[in-house]
Protein backbone atom coordinates (compact mmCIF):
# COMPACT_ATOMS: atom_id res chain seq x y z
CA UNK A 1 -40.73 104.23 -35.23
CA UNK A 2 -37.00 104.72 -33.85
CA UNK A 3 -38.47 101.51 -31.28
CA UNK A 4 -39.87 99.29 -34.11
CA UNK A 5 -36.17 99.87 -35.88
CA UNK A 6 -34.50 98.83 -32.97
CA UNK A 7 -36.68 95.88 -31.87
CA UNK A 8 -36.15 95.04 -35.46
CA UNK A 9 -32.32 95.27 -35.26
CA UNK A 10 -32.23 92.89 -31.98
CA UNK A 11 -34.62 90.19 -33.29
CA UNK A 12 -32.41 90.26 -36.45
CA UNK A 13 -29.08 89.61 -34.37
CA UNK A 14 -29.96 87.04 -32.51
CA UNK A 15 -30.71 85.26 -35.23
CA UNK A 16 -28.17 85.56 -37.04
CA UNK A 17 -26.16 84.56 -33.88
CA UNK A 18 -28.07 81.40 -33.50
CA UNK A 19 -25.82 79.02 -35.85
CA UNK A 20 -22.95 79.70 -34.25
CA UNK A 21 -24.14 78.49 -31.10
CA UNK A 22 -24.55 75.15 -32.95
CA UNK A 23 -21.28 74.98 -34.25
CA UNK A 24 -19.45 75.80 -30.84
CA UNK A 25 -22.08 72.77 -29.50
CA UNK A 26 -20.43 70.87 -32.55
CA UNK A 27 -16.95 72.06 -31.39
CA UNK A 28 -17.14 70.55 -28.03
CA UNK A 29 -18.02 66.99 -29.60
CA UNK A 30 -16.26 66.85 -32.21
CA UNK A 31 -12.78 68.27 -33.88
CA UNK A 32 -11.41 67.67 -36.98
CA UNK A 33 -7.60 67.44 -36.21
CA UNK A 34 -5.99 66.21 -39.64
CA UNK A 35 -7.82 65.49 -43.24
CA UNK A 36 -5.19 64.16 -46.19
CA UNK A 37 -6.47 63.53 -49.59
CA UNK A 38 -3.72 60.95 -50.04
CA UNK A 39 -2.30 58.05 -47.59
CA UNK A 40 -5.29 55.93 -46.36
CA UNK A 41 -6.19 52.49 -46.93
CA UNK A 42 -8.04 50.85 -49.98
CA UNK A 43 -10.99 50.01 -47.76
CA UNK A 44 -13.15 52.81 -45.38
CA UNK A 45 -12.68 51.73 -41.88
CA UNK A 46 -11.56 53.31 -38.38
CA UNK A 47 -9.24 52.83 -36.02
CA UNK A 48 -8.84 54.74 -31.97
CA UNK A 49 -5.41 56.35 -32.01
CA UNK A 50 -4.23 55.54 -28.35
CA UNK A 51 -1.11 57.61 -27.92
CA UNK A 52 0.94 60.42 -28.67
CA UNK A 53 3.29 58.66 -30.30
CA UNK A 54 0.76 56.39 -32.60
CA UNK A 55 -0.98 59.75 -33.30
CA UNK A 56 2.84 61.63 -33.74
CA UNK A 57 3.78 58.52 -36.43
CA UNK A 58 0.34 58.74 -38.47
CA UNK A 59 0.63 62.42 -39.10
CA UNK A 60 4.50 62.08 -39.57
CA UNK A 61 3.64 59.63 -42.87
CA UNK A 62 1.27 62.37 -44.04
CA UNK A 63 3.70 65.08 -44.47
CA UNK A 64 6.20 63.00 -45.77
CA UNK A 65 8.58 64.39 -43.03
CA UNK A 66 11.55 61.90 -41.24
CA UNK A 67 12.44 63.97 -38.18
CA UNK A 68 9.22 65.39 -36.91
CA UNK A 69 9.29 68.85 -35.04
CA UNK A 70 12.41 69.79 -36.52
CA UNK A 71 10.58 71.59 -39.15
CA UNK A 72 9.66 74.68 -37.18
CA UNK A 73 7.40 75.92 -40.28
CA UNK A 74 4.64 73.07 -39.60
CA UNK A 75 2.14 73.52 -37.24
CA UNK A 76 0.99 70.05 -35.65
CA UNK A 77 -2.24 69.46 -33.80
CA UNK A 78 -1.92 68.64 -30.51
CA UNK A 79 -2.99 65.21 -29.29
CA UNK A 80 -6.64 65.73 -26.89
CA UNK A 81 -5.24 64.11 -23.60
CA UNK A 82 -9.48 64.31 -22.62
CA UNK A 83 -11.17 63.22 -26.27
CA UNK A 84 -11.27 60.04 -27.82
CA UNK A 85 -9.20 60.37 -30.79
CA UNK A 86 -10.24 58.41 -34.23
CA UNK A 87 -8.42 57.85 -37.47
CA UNK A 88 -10.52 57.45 -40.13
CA UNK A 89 -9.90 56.14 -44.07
CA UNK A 90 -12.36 56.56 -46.78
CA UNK A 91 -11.33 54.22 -49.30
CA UNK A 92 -10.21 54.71 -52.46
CA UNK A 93 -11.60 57.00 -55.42
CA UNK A 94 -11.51 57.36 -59.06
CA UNK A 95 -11.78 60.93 -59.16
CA UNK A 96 -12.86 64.24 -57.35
CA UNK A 97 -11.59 65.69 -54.14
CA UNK A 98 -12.65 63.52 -51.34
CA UNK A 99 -10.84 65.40 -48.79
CA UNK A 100 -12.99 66.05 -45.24
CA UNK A 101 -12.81 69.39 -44.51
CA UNK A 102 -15.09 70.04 -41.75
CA UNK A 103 -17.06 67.71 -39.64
CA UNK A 104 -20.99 69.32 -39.07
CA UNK A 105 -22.11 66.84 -36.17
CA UNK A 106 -21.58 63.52 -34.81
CA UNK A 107 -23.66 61.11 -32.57
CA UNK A 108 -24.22 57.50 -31.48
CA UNK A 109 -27.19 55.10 -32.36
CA UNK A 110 -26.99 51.42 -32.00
CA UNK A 111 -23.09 51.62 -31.24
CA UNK A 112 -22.62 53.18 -34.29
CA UNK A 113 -20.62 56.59 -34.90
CA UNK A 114 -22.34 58.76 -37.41
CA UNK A 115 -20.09 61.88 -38.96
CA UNK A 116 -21.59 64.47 -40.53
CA UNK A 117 -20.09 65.72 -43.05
CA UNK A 118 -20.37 68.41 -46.16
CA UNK A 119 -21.19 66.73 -49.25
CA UNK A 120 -18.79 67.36 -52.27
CA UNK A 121 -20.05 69.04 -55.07
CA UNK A 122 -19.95 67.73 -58.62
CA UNK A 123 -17.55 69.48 -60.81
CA UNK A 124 -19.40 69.19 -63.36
CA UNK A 125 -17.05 68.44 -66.65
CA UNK A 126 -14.28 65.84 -67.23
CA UNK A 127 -11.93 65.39 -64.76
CA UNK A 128 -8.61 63.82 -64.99
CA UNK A 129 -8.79 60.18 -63.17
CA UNK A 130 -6.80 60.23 -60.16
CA UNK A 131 -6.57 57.66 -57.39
CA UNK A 132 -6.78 58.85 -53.78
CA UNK A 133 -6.90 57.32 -50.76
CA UNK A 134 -8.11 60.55 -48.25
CA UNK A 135 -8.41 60.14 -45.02
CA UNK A 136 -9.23 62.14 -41.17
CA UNK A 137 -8.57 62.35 -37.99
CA UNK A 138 -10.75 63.83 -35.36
CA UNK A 139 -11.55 63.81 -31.96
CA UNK A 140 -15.42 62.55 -30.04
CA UNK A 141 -16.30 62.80 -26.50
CA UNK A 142 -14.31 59.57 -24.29
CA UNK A 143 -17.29 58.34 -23.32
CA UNK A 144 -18.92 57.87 -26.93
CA UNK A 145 -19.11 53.88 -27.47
CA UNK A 146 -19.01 52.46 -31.04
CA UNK A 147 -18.36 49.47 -33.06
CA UNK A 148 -18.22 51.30 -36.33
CA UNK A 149 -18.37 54.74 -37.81
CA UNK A 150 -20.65 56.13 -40.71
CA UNK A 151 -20.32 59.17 -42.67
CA UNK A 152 -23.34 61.11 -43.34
CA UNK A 153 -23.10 63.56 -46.02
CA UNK A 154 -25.50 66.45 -45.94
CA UNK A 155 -25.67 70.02 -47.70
């Protein structure tokens, strides 16, 4: 019986171990460096950060900060010297939080850069109408080729 229990136990473990296997596969595609809810473009569209410095200057506009790393109580990402690193802008919304907060997979069909996302859920009563521009920034594998980039939105 003590056996059965124990078999049980292990069987049971791994699992429960097995989704995190996925998301470390995830984390060695894809890393979300930077979401803002405010401070992207009207229109969704992309753009390949090439630099330090370009990727330094976008995230110095989103904390509203003129002298960046003299504020020793902000922690910025560091720029992936071996990822491709993308900027993305969702466009502009009425209402509701729009704000990425963790990419679930990404992968390349046809040249074009699907992002898997977490789909928002509805609040569910009124909500006070509030423009936003949100945008992301997060890193793919260098030798991922695309032409565009799609979110996907899943549960």
């Amino acid at each position: 019986m003590k056996s059965l229990l124990i078999a049980c136990a292990v069987i049971f473990t791994s699992c429960a171990n097995a989704p995190s296997q996925k998301s470390a596969a995830v984390q060695e595609n894809a890393e979300l460096l930077v979401s803002e809810s405010q401070g992207g473009t009207d229109k969704p569209g992309f753009k390949i950060i090439e630099n330090e410095k370009e990727f330094r200057n976008i995230i110095q506009g989103s904390f509203g900060i003129v002298d960046l790393g003299k504020e020793s109580y902000i922690k910025y990402p560091q720029f992936p010297k071996n990822k491709k690193v993308v900027l993305y802008n969702l466009g502009t919304f009425r209402s509701g939080s729009h704000k990425i907060e963790e990419i679930k997979g990404v992968s390349v069909k046809n040249q074009i850069l699907y992002v898997e996302v977490p789909a928002g859920e509805p609040s569910g009563g009124m909500e006070i109408q509030v423009i936003s521009n949100p945008w992301f920034i997060f890193t793919v594998p260098t030798d991922y080729k695309f032409t565009s980039v799609e979110l996907k939105y899943s549960k």
